[in-house]
C-alpha atoms as a PDB file:
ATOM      1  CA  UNK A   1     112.183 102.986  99.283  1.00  0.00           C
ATOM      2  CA  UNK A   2     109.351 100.937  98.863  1.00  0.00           C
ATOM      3  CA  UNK A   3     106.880 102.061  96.080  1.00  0.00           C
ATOM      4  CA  UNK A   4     103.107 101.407  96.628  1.00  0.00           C
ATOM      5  CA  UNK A   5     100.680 101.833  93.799  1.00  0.00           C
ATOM      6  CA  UNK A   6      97.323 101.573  95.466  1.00  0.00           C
ATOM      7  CA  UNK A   7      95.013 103.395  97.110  1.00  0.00           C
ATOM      8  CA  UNK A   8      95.284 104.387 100.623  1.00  0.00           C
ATOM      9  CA  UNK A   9      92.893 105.795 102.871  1.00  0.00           C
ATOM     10  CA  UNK A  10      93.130 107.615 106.235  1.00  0.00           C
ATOM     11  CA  UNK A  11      89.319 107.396 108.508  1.00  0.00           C
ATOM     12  CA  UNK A  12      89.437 109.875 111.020  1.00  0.00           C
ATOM     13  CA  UNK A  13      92.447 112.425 110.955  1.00  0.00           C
ATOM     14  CA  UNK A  14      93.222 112.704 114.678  1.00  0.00           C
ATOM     15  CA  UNK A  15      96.406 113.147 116.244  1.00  0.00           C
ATOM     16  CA  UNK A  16      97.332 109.512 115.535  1.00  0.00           C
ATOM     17  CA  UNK A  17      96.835 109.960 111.747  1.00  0.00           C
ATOM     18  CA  UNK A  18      98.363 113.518 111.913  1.00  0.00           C
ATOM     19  CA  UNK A  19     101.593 111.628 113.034  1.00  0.00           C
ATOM     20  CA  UNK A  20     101.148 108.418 111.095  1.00  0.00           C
ATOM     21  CA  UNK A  21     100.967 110.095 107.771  1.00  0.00           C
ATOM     22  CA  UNK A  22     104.533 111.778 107.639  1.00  0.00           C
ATOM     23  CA  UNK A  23     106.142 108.760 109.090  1.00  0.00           C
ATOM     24  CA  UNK A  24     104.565 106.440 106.105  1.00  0.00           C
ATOM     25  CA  UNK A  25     105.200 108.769 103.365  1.00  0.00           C
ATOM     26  CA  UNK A  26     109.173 108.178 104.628  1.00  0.00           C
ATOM     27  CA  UNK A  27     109.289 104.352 104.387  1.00  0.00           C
ATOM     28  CA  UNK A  28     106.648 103.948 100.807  1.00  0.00           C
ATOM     29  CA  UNK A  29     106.512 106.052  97.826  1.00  0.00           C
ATOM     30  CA  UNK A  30     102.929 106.617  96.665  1.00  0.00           C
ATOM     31  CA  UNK A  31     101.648 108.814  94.811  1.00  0.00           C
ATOM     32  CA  UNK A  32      99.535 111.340  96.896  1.00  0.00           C
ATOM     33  CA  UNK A  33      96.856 111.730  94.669  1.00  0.00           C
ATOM     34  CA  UNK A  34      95.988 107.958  96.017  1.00  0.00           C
ATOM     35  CA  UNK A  35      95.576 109.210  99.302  1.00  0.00           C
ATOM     36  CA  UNK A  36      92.301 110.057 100.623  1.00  0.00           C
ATOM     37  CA  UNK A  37      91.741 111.285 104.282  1.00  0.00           C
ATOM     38  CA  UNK A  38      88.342 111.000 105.320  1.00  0.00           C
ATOM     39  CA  UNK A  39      86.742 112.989 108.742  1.00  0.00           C
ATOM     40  CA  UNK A  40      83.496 114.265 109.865  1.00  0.00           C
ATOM     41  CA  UNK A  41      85.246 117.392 111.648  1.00  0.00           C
ATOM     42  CA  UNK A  42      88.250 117.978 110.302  1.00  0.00           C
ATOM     43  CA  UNK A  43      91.444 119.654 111.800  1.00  0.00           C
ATOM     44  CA  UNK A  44      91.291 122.023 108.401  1.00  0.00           C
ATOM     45  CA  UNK A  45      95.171 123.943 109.163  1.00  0.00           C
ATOM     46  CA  UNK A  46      96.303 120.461 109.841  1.00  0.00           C
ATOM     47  CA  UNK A  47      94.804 119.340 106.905  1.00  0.00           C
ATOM     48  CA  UNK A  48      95.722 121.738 104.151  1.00  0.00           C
ATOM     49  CA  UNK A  49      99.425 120.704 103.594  1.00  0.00           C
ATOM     50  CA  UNK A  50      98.128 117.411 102.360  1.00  0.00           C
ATOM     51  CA  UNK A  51      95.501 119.163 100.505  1.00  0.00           C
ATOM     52  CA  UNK A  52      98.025 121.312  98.747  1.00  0.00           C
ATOM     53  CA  UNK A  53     100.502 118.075  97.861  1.00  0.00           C
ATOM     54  CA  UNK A  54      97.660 116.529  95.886  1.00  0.00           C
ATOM     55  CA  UNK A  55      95.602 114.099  99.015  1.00  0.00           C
ATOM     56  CA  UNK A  56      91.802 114.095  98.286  1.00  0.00           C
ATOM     57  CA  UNK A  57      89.952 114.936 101.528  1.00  0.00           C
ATOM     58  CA  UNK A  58      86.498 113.854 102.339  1.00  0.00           C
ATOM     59  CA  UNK A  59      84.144 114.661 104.828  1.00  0.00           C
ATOM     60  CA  UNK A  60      81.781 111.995 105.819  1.00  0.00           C
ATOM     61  CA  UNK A  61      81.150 109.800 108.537  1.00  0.00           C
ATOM     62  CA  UNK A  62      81.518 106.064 108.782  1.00  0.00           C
ATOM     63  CA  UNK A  63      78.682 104.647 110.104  1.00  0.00           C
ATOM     64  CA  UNK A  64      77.598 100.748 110.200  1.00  0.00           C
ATOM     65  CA  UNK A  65      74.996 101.058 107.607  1.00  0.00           C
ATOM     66  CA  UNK A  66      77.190 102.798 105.097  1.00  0.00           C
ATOM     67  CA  UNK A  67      80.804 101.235 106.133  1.00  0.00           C
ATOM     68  CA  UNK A  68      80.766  98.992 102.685  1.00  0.00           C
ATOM     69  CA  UNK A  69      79.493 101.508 100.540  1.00  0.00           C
ATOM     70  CA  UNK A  70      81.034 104.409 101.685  1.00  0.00           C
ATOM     71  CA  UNK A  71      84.736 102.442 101.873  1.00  0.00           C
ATOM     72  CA  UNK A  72      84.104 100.901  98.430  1.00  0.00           C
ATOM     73  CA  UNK A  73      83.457 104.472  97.017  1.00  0.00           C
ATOM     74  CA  UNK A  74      87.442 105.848  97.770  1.00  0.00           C
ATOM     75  CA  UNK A  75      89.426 102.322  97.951  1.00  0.00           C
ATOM     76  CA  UNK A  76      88.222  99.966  95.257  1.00  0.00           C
ATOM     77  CA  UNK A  77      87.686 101.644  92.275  1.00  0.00           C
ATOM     78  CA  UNK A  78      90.182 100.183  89.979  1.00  0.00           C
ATOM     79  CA  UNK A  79      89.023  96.794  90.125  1.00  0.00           C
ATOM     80  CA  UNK A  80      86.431  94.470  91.916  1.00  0.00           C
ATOM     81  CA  UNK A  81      88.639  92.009  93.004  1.00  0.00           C
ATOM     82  CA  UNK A  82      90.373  94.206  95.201  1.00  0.00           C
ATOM     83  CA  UNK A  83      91.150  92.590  98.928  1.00  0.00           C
ATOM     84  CA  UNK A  84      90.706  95.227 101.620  1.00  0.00           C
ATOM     85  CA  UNK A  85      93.929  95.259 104.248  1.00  0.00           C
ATOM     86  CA  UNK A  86      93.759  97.401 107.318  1.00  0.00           C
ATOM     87  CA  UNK A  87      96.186  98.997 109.968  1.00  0.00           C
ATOM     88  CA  UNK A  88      95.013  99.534 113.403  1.00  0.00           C
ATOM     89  CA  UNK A  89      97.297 102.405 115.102  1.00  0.00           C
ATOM     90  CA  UNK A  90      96.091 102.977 118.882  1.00  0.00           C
ATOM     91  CA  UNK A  91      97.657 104.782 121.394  1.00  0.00           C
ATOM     92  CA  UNK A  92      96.986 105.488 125.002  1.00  0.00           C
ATOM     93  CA  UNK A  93      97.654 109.350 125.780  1.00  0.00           C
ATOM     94  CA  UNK A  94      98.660 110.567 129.496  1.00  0.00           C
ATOM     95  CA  UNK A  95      95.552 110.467 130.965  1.00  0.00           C
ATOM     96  CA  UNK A  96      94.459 106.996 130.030  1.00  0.00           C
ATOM     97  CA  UNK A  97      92.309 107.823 126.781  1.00  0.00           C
ATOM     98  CA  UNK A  98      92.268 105.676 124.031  1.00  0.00           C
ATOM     99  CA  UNK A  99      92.639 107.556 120.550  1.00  0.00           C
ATOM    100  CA  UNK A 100      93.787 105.669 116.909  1.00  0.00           C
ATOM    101  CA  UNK A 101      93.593 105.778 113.440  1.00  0.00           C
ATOM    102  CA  UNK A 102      92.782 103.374 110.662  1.00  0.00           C
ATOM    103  CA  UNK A 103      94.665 103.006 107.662  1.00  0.00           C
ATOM    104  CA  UNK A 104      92.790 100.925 104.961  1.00  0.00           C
ATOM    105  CA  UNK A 105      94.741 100.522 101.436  1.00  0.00           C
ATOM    106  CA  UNK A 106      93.796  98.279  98.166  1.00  0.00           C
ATOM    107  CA  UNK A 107      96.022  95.238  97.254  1.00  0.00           C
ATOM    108  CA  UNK A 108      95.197  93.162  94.050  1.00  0.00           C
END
């Protein structure tokens, strides 16, 4: 198994990310307390297991003005020459609508 020792963080914590987060913890060990979900209105049952295993939820929005700021704040705090890398998951559900998550992590 692959270990990962940066931070990793979930915007939004839809169904996507709901399905996206067992799946990754399969394939990379990281420790959870590097893992912070963020979400303006929060699924809180589906949330607490991750809670409880150590994952740092957050609720706040993402918003244009506040993208850099607000992202800086939960992935780059070990170091300013962090590079930001992102995941795009999007899926199409039965009637047509578009949902995803993001997954943004840390690399040195």
């Amino acid at each position: 198994m692959l270990t990962f020792p940066n931070r990793i963080l979930f915007v939004g914590f839809g169904a996507v990310a709901r399905c996206t987060l067992p799946i990754l913890l399969q394939h990379i060990s990281v420790d959870p307390k590097r893992i912070t979900i963020m979400d303006f209105a929060p699924n809180e049952a589906a949330l607490q297991p991750w809670i409880e295993q150590g994952m740092t939820f957050v609720r706040d929005r993402v918003t244009p003005e506040n993208l850099g700021t607000l992202l800086g704040q939960h992935i780059s705090a070990e170091t300013s020459s962090s590079t930001w890398h992102g995941t795009s998951i999007v899926a199409k559900s039965s009637n047509g609508a578009t949902t995803g998550a993001y997954c943004i992590s840390t690399r040195r």
